[in-house]
PDB file of N, CA and C in Angstrom:
ATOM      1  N   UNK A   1       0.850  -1.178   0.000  1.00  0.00           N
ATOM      2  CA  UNK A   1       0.000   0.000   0.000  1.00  0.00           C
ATOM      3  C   UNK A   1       0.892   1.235   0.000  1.00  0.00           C
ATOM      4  N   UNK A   2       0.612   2.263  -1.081  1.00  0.00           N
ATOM      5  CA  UNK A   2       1.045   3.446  -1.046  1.00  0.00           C
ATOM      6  C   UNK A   2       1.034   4.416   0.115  1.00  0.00           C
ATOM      7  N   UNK A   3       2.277   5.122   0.274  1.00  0.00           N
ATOM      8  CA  UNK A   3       1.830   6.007   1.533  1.00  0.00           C
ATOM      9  C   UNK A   3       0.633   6.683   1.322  1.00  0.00           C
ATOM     10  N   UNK A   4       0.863   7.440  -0.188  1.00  0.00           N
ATOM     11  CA  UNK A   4      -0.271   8.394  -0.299  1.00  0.00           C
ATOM     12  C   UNK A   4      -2.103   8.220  -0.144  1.00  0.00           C
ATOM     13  N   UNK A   5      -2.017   7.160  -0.108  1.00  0.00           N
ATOM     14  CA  UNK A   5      -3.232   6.256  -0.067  1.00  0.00           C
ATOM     15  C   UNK A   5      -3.846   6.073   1.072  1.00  0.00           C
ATOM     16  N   UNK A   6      -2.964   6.274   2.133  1.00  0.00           N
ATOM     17  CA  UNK A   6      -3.176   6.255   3.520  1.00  0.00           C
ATOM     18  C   UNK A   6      -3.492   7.801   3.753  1.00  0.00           C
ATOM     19  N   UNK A   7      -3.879   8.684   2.876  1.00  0.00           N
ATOM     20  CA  UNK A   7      -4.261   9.987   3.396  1.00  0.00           C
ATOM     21  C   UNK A   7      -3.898  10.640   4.658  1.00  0.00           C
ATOM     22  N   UNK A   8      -2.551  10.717   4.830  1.00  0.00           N
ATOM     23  CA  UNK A   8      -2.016  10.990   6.056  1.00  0.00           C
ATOM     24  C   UNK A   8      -0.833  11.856   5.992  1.00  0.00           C
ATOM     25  N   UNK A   9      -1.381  13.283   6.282  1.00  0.00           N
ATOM     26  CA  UNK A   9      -0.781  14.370   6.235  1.00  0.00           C
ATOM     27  C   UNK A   9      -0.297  14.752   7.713  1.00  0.00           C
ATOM     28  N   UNK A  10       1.065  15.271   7.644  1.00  0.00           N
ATOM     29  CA  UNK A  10       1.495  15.315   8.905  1.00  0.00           C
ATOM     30  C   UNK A  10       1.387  16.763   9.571  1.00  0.00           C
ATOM     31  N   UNK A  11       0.765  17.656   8.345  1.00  0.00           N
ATOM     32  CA  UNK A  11       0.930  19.283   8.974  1.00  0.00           C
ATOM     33  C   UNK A  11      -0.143  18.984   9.293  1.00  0.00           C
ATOM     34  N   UNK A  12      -1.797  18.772   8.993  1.00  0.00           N
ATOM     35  CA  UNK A  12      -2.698  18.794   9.339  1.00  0.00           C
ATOM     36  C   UNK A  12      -2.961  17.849  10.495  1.00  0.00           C
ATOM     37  N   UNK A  13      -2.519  16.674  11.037  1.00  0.00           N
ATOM     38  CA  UNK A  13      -2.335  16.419  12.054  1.00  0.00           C
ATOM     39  C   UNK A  13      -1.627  17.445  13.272  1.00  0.00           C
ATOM     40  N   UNK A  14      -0.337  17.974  13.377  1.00  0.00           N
ATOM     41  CA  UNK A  14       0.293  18.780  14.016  1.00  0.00           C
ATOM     42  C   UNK A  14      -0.744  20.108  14.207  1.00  0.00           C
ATOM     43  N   UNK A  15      -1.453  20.296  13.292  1.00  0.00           N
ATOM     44  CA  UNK A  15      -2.809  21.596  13.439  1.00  0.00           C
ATOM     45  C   UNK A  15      -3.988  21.327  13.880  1.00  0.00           C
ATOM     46  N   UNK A  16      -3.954  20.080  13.997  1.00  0.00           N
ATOM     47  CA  UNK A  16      -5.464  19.268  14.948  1.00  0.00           C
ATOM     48  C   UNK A  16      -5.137  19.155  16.053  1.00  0.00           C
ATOM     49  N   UNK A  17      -3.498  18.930  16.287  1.00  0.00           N
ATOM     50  CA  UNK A  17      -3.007  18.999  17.648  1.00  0.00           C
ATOM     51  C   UNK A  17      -2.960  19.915  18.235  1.00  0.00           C
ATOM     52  N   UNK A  18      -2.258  21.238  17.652  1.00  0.00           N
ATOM     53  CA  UNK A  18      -2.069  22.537  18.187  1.00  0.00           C
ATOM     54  C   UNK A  18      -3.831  22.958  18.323  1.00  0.00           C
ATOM     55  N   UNK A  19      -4.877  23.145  17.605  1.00  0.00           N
ATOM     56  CA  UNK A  19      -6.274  23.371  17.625  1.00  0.00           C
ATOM     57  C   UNK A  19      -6.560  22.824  19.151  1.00  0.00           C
ATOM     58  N   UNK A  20      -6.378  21.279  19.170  1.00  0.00           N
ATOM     59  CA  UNK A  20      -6.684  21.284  20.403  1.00  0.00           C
ATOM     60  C   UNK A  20      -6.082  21.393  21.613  1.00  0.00           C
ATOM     61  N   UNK A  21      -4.898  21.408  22.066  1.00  0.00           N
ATOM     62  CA  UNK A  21      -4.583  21.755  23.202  1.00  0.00           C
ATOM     63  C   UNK A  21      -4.962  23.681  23.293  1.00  0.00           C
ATOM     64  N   UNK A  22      -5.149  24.153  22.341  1.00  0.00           N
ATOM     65  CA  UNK A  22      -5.800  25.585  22.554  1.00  0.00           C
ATOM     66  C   UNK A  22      -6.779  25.373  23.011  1.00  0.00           C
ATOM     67  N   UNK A  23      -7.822  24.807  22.703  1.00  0.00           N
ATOM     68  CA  UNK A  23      -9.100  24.413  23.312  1.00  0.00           C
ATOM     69  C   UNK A  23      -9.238  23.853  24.573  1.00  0.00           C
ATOM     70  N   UNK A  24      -8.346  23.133  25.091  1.00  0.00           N
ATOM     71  CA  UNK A  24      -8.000  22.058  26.046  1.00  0.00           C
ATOM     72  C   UNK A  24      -7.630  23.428  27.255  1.00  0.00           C
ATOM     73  N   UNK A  25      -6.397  24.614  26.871  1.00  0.00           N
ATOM     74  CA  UNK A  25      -6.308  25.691  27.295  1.00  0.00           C
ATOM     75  C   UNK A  25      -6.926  26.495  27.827  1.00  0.00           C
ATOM     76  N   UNK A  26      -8.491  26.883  26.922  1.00  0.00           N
ATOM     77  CA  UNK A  26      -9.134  27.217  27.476  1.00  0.00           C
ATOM     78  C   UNK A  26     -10.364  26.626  28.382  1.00  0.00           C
ATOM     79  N   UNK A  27     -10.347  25.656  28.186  1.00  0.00           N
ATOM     80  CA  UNK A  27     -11.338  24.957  28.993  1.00  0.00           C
ATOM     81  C   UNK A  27     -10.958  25.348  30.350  1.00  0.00           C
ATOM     82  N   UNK A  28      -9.272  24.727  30.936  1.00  0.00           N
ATOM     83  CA  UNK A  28      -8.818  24.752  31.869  1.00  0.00           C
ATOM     84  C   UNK A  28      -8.881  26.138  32.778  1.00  0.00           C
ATOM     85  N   UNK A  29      -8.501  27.391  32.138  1.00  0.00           N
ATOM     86  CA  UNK A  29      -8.490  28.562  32.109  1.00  0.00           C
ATOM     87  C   UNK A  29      -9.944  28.793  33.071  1.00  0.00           C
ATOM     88  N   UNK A  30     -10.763  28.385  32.237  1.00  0.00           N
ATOM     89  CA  UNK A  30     -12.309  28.583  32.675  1.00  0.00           C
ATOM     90  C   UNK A  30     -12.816  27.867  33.315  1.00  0.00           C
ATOM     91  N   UNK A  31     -11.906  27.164  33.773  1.00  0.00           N
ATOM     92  CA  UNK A  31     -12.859  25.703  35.067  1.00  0.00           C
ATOM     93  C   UNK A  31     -12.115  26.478  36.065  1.00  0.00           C
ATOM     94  N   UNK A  32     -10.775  26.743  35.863  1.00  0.00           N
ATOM     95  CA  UNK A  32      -9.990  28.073  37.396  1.00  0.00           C
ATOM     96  C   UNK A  32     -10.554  28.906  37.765  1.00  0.00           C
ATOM     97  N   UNK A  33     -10.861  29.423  36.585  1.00  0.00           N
ATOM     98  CA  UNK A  33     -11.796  31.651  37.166  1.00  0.00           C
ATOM     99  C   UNK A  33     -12.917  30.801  37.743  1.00  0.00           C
ATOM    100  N   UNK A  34     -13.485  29.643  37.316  1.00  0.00           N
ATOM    101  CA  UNK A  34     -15.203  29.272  37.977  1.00  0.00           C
ATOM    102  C   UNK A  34     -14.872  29.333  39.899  1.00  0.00           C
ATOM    103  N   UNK A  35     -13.703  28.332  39.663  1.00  0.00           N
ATOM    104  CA  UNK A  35     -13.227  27.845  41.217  1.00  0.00           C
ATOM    105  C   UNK A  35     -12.985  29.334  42.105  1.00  0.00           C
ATOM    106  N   UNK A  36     -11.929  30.186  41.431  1.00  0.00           N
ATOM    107  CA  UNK A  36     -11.155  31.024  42.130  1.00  0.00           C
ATOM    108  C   UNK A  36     -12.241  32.433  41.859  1.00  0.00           C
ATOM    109  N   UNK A  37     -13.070  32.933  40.999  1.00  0.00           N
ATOM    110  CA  UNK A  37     -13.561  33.751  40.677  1.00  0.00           C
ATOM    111  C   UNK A  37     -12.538  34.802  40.535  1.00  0.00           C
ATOM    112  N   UNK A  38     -11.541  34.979  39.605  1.00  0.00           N
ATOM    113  CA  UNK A  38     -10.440  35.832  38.975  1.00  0.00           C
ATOM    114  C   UNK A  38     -11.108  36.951  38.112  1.00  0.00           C
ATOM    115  N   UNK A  39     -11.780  37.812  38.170  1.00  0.00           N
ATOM    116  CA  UNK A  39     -11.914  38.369  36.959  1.00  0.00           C
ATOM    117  C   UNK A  39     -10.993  38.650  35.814  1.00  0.00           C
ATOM    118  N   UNK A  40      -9.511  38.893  36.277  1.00  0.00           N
ATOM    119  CA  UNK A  40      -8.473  38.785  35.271  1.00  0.00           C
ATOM    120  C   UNK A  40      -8.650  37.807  34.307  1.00  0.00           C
ATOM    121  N   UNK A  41      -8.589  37.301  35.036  1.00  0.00           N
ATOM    122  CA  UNK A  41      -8.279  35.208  34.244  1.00  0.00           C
ATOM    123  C   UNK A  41      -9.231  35.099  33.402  1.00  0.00           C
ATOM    124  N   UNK A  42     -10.422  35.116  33.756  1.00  0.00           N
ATOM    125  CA  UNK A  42     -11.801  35.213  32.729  1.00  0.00           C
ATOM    126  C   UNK A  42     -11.652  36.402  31.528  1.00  0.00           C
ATOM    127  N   UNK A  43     -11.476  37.710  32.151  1.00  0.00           N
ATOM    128  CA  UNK A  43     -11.040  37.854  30.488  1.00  0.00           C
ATOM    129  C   UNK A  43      -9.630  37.632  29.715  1.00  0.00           C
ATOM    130  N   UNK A  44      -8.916  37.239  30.246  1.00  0.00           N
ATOM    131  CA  UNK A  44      -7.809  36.782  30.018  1.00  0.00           C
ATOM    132  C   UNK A  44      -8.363  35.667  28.948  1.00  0.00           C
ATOM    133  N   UNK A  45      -9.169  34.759  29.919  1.00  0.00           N
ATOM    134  CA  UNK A  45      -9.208  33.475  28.839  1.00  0.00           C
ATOM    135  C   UNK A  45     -10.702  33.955  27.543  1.00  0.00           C
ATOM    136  N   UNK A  46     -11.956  34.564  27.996  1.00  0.00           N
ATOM    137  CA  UNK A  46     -12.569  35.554  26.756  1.00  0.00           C
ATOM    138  C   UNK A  46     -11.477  35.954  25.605  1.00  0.00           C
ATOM    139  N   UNK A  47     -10.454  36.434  25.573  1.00  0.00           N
ATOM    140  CA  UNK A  47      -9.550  37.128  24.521  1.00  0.00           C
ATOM    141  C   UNK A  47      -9.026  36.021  23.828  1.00  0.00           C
ATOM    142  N   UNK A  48      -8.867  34.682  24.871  1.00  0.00           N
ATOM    143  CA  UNK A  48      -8.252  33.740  24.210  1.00  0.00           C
ATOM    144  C   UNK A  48      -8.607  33.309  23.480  1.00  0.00           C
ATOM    145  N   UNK A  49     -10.441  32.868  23.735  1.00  0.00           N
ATOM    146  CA  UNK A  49     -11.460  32.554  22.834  1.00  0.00           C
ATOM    147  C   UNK A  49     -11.511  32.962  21.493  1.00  0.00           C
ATOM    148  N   UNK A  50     -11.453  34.712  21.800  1.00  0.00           N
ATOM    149  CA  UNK A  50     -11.760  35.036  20.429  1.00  0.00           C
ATOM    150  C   UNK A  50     -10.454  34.789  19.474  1.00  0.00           C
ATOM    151  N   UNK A  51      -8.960  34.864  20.326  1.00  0.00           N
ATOM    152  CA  UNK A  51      -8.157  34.861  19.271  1.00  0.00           C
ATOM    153  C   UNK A  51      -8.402  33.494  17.973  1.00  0.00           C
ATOM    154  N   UNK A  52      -8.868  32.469  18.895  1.00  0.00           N
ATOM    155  CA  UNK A  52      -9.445  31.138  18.560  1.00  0.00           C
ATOM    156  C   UNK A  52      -9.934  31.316  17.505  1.00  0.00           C
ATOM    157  N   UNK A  53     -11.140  31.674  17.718  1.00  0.00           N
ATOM    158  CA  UNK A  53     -12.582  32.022  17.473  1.00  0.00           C
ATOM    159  C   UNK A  53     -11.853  32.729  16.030  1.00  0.00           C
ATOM    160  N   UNK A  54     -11.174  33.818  15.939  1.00  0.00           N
ATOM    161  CA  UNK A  54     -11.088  34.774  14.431  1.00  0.00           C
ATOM    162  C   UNK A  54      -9.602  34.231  13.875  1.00  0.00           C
ATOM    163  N   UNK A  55      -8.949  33.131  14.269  1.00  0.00           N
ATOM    164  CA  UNK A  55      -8.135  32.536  13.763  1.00  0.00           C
ATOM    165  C   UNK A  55      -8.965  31.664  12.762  1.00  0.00           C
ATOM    166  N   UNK A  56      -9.744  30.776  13.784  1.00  0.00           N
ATOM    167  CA  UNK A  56     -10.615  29.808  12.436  1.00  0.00           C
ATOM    168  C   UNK A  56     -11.819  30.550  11.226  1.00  0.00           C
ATOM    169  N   UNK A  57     -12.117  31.423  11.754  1.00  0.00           N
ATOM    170  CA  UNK A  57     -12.530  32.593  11.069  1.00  0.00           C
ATOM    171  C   UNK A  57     -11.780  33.004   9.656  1.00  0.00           C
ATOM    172  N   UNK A  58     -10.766  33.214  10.285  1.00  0.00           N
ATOM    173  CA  UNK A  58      -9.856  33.702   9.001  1.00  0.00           C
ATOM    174  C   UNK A  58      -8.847  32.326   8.151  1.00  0.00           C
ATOM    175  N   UNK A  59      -8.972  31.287   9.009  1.00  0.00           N
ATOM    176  CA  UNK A  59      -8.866  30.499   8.202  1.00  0.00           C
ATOM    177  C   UNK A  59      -9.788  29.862   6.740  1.00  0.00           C
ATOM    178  N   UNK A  60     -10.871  29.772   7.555  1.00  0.00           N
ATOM    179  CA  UNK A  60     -11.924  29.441   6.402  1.00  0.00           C
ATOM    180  C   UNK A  60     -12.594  30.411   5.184  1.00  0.00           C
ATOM    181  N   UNK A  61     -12.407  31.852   5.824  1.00  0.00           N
ATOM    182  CA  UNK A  61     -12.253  32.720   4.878  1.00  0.00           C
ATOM    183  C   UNK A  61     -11.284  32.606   3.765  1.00  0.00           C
ATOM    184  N   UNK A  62     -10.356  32.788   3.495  1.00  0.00           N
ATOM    185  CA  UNK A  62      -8.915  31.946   2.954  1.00  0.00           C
ATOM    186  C   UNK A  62      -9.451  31.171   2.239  1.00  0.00           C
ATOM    187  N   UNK A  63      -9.985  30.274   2.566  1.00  0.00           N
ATOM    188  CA  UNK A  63     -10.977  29.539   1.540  1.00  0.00           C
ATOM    189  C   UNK A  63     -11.422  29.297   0.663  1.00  0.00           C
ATOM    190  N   UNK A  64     -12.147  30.266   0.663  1.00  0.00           N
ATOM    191  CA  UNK A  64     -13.120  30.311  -0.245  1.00  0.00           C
ATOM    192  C   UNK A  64     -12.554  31.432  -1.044  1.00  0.00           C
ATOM    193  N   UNK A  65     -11.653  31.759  -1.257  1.00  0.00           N
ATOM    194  CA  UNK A  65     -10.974  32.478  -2.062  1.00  0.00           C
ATOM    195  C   UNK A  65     -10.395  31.838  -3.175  1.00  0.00           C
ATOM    196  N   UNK A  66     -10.519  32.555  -4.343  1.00  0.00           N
ATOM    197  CA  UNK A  66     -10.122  31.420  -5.425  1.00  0.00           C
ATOM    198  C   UNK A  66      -8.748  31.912  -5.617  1.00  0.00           C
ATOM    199  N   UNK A  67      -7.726  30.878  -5.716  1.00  0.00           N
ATOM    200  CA  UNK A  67      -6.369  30.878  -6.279  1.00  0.00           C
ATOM    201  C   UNK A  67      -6.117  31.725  -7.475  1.00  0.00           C
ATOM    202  N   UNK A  68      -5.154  32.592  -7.281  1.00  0.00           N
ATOM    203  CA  UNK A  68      -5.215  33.643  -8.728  1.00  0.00           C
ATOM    204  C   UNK A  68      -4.207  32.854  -9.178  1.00  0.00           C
ATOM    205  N   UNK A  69      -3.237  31.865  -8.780  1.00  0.00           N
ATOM    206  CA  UNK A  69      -2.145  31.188  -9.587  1.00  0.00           C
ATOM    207  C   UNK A  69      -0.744  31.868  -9.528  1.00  0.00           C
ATOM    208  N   UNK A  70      -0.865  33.238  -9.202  1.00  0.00           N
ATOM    209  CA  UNK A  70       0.282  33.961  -9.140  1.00  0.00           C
ATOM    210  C   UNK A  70       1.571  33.029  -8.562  1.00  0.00           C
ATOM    211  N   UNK A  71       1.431  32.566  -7.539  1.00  0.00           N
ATOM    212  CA  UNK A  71       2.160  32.331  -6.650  1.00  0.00           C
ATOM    213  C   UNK A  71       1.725  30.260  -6.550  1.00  0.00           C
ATOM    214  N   UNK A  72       2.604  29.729  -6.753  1.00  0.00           N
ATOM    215  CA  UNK A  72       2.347  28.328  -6.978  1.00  0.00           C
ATOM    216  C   UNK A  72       2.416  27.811  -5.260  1.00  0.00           C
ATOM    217  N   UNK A  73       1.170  26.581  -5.144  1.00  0.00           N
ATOM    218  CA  UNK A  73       0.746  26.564  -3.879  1.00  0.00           C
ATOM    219  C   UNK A  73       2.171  25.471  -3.261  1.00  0.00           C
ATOM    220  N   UNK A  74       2.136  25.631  -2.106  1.00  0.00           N
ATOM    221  CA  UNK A  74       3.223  24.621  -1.814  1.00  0.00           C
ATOM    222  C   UNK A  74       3.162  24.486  -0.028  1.00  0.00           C
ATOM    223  N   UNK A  75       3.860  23.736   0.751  1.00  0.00           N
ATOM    224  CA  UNK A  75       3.347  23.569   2.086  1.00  0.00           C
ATOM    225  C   UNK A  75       4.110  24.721   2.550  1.00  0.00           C
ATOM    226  N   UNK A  76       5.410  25.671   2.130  1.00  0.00           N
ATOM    227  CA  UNK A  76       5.717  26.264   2.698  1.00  0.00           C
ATOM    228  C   UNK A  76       5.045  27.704   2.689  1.00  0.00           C
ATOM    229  N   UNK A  77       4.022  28.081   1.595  1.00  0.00           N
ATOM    230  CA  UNK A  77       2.641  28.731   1.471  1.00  0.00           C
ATOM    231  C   UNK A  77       1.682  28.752   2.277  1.00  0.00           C
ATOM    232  N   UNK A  78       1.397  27.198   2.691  1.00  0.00           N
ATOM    233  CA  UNK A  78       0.393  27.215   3.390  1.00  0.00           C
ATOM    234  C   UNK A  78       0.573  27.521   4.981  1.00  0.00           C
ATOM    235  N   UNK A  79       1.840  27.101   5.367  1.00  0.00           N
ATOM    236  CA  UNK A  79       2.082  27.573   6.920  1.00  0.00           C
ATOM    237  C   UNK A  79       2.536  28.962   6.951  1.00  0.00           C
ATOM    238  N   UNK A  80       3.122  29.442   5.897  1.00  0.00           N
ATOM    239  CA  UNK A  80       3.284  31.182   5.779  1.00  0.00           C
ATOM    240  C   UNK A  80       1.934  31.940   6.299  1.00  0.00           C
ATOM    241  N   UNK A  81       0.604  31.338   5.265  1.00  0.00           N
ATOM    242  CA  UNK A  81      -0.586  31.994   5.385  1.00  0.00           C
ATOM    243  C   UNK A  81      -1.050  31.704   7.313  1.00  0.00           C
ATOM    244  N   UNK A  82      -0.819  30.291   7.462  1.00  0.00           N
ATOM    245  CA  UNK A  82      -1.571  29.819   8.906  1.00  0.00           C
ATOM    246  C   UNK A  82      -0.330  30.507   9.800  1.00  0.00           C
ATOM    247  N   UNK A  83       0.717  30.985  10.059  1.00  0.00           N
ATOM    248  CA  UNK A  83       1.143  31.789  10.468  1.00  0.00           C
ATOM    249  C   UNK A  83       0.491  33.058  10.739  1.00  0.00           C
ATOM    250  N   UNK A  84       0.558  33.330   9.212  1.00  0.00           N
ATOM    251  CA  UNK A  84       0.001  34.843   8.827  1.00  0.00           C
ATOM    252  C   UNK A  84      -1.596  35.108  10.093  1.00  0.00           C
ATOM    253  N   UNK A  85      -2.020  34.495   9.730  1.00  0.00           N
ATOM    254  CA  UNK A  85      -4.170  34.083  10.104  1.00  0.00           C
ATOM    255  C   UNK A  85      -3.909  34.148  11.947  1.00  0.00           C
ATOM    256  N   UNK A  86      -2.616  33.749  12.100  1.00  0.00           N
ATOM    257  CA  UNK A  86      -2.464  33.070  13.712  1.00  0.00           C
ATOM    258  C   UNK A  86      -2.138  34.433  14.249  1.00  0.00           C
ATOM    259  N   UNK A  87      -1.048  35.429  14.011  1.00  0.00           N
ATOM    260  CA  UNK A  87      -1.154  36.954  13.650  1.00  0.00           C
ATOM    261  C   UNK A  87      -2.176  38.149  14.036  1.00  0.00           C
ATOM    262  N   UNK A  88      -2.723  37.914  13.098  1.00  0.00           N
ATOM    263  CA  UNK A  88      -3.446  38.784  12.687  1.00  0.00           C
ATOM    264  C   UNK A  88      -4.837  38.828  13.961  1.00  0.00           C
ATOM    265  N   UNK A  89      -4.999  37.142  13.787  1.00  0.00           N
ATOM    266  CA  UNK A  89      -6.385  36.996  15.446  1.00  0.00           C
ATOM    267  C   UNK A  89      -5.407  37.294  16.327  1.00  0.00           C
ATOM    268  N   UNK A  90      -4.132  36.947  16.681  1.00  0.00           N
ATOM    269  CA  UNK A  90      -3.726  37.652  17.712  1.00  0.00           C
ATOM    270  C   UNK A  90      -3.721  38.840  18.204  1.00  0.00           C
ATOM    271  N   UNK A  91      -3.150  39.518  17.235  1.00  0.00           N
ATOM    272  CA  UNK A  91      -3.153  41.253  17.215  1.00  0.00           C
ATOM    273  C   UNK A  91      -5.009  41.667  17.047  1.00  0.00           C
ATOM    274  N   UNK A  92      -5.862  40.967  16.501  1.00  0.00           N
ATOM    275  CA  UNK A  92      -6.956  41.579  16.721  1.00  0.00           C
ATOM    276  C   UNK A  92      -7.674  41.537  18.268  1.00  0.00           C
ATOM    277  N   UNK A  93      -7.553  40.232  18.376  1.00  0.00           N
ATOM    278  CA  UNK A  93      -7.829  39.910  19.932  1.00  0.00           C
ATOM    279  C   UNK A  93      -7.379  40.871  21.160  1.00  0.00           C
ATOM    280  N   UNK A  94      -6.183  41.788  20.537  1.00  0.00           N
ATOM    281  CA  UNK A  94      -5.496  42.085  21.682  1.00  0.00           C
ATOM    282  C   UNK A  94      -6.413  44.038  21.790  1.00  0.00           C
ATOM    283  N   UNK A  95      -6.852  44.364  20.666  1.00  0.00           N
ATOM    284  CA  UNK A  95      -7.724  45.455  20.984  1.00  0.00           C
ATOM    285  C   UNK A  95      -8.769  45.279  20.797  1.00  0.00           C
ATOM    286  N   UNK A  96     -10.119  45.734  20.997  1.00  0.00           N
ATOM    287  CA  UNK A  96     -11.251  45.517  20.578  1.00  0.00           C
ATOM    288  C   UNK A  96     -12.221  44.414  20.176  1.00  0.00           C
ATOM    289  N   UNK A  97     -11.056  43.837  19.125  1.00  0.00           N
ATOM    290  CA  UNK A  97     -11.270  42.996  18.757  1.00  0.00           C
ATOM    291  C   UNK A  97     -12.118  42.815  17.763  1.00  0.00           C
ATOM    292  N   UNK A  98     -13.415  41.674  17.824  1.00  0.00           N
ATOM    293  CA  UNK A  98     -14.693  41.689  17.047  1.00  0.00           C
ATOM    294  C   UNK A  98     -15.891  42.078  18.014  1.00  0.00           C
ATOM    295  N   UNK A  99     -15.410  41.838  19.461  1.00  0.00           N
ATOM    296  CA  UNK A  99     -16.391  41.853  20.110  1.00  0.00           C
ATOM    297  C   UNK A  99     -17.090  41.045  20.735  1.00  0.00           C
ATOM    298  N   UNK A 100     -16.704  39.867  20.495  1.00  0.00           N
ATOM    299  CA  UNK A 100     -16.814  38.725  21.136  1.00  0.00           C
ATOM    300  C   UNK A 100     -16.625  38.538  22.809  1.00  0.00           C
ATOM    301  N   UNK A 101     -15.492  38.887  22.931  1.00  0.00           N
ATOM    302  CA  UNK A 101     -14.387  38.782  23.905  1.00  0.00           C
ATOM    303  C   UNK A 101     -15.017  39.785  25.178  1.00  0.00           C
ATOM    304  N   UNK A 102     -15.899  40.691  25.180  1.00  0.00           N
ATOM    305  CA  UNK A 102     -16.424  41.930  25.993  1.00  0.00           C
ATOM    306  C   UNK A 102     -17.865  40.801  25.968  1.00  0.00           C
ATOM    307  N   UNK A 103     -18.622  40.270  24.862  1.00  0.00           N
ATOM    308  CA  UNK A 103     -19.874  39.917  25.199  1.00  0.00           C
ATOM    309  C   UNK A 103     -19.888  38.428  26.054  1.00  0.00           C
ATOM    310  N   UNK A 104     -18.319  37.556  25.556  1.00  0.00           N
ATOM    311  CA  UNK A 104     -18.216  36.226  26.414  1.00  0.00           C
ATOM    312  C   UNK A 104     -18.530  36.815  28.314  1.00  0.00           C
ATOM    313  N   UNK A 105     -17.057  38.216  28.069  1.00  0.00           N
ATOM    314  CA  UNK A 105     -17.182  38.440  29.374  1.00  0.00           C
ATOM    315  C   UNK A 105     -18.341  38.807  30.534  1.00  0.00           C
ATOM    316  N   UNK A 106     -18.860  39.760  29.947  1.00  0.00           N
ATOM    317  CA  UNK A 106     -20.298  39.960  30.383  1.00  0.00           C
ATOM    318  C   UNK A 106     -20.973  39.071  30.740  1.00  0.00           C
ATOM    319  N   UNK A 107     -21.454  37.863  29.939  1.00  0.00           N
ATOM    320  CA  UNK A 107     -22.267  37.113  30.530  1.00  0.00           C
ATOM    321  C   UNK A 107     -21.753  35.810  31.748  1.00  0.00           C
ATOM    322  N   UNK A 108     -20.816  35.268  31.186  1.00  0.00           N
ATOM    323  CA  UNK A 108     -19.758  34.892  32.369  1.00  0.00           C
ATOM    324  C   UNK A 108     -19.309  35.299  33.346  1.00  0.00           C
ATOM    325  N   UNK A 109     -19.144  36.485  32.990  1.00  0.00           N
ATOM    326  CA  UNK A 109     -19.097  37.407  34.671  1.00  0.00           C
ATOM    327  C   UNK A 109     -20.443  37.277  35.872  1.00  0.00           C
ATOM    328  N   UNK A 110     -21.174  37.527  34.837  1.00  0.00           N
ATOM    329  CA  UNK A 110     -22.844  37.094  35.459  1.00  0.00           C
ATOM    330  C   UNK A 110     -23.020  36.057  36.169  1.00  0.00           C
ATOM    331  N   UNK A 111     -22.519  34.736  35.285  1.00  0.00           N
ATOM    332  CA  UNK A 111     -22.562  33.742  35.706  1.00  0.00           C
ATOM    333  C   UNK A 111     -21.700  33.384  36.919  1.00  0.00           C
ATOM    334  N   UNK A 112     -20.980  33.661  37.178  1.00  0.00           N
ATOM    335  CA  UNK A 112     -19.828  33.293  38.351  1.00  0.00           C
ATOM    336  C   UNK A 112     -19.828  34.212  39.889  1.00  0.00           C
ATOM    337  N   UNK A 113     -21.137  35.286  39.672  1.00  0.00           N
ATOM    338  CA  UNK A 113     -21.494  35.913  40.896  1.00  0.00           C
ATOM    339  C   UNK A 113     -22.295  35.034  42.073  1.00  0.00           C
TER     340      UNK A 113
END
């Protein structure tokens, strides 16, 4: 049997991995602020969410974008861009944001009084 046949890509594994221990991250994050009631920590981990949250956002956007060809696709393309996407939710997350991150807090805050 061919490797290729075995459909087994090793970046997209390593990005199912990294996906989830982010997730795994925040879970943890948010089972602490429940225990300790931190307000830091809670939005601490809200921001984290969204960086999450507008990373996969801007991944799937990316998407649906059609290839102009300019630039021939290759794996060192594709982790440039998932770099790029990882970026960009970071730095958005870190002001304002989308807005997410103020409405998680709010109601979670609620919740933990």
């Amino acid at each position: 049997m061919k490797i290729s046949n075995l459909n087994i890509n090793p970046i997209n594994q390593a990005k199912n991995t990294i996906d989830t221990n982010k997730t795994d991250e925040f879970k943890k994050i948010l089972e602490s602020v429940e225990k300790s009631n931190d307000t830091e920590k809670l939005k601490e981990a809200c921001n984290s969410f969204e960086e999450i949250f507008t990373n996969i956002l801007l991944k799937n956007m990316r998407r649906t974008v059609i290839d102009g060809e300019l630039l021939e696709k290759s794996y060192a393309r594709e982790i440039f861009e998932e770099k790029l996407d990882e970026e960009i939710a970071r730095e958005v997350s870190k002001g304002q944001g989308i807005g997410l991150s103020n409405l998680m807090y709010e109601q979670l805050s609620k919740n933990n009084k």
